[in-house]
Protein backbone atom coordinates (compact mmCIF):
# COMPACT_ATOMS: atom_id res chain seq x y z
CA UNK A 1 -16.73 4.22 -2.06
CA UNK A 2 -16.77 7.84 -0.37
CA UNK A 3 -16.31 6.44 2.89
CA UNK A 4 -14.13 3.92 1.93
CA UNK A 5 -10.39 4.23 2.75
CA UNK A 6 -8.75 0.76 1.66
CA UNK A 7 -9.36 -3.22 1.25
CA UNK A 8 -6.99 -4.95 3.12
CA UNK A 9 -6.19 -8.39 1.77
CA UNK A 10 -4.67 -10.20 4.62
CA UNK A 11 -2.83 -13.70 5.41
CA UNK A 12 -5.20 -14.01 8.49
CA UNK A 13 -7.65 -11.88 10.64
CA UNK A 14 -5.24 -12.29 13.95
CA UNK A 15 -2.35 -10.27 12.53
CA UNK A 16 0.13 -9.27 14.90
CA UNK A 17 -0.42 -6.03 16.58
CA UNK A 18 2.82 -5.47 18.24
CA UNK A 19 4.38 -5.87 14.23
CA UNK A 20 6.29 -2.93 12.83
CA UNK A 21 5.92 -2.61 8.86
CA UNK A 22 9.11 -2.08 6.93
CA UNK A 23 8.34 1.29 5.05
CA UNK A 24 11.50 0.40 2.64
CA UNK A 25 12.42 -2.09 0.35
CA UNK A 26 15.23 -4.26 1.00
CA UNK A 27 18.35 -4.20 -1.26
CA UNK A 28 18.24 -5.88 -4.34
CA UNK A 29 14.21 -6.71 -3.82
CA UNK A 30 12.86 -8.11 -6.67
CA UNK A 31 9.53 -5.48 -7.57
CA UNK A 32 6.42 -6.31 -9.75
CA UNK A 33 5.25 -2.54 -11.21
CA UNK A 34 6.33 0.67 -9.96
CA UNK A 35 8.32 1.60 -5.96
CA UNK A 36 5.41 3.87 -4.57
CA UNK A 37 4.42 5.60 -1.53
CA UNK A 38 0.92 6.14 -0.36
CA UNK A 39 -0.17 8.70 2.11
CA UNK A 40 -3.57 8.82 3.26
CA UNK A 41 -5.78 11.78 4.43
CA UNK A 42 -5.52 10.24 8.04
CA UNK A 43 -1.61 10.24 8.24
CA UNK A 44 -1.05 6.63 7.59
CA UNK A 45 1.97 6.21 5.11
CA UNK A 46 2.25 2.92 2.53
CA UNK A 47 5.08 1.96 0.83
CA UNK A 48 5.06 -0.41 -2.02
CA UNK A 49 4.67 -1.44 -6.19
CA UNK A 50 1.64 -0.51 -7.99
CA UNK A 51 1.23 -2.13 -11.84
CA UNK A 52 -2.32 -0.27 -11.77
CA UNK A 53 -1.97 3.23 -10.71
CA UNK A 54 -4.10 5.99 -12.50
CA UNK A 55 -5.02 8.95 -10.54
CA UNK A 56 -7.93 9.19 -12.40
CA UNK A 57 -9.37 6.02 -11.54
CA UNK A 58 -11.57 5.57 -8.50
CA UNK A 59 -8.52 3.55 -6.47
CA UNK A 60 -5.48 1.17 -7.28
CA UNK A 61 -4.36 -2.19 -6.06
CA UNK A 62 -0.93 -1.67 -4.39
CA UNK A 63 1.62 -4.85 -2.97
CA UNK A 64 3.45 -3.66 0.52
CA UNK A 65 7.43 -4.08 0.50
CA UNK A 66 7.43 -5.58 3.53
CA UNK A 67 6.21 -8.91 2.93
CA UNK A 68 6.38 -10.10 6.54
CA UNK A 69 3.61 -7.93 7.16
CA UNK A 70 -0.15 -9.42 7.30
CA UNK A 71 -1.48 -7.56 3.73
CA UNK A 72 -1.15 -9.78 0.89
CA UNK A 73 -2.50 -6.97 -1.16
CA UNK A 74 -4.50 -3.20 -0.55
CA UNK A 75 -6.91 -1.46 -2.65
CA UNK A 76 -6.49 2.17 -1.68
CA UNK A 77 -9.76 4.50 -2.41
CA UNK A 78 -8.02 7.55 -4.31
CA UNK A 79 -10.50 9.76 -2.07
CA UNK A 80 -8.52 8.81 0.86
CA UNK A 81 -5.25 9.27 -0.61
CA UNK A 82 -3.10 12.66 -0.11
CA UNK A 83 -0.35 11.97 -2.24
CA UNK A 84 1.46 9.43 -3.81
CA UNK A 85 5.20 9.06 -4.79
CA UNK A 86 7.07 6.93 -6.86
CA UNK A 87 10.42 6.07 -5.77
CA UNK A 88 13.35 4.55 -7.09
């Protein structure tokens, strides 16, 4: 798990490169768990719901608000997390 940063759960293995994740949620968006945001020691920034987050815990499972994008679902390693933020 120390070298670990995430488990992407994806809709395929193609993805679409050229893609440009929403880092919002949409107006009105209907949210399971908590509006977060994710940074990660390497500068990559995820923005989402968590129902599981415990910064105590090894990780958390975390659902992007863009759900165009190819990730059905992330497990982020809390050792490669910076900070995280819940939002409103």
């Amino acid at each position: 798990m120390k070298d670990l940063k995430a488990v992407f759960f994806v809709k395929d293995f193609i993805g679409n490169p050229s893609y440009e994740e929403r880092k919002h949620f949409l107006e009105g968006q209907q949210v399971t768990g908590r509006k977060v945001r994710a940074m990660f020691k390497d500068g990559e920034v995820l923005v989402g719901s968590t129902v599981g987050y415990d910064p105590k815990r090894q990780g958390f499972f975390f659902f992007p608000a863009d759900t165009e994008t190819n990730n059905i679902k992330i497990y982020a390693v809390m050792s490669a997390v910076s900070k995280v933020e819940f939002l409103r």
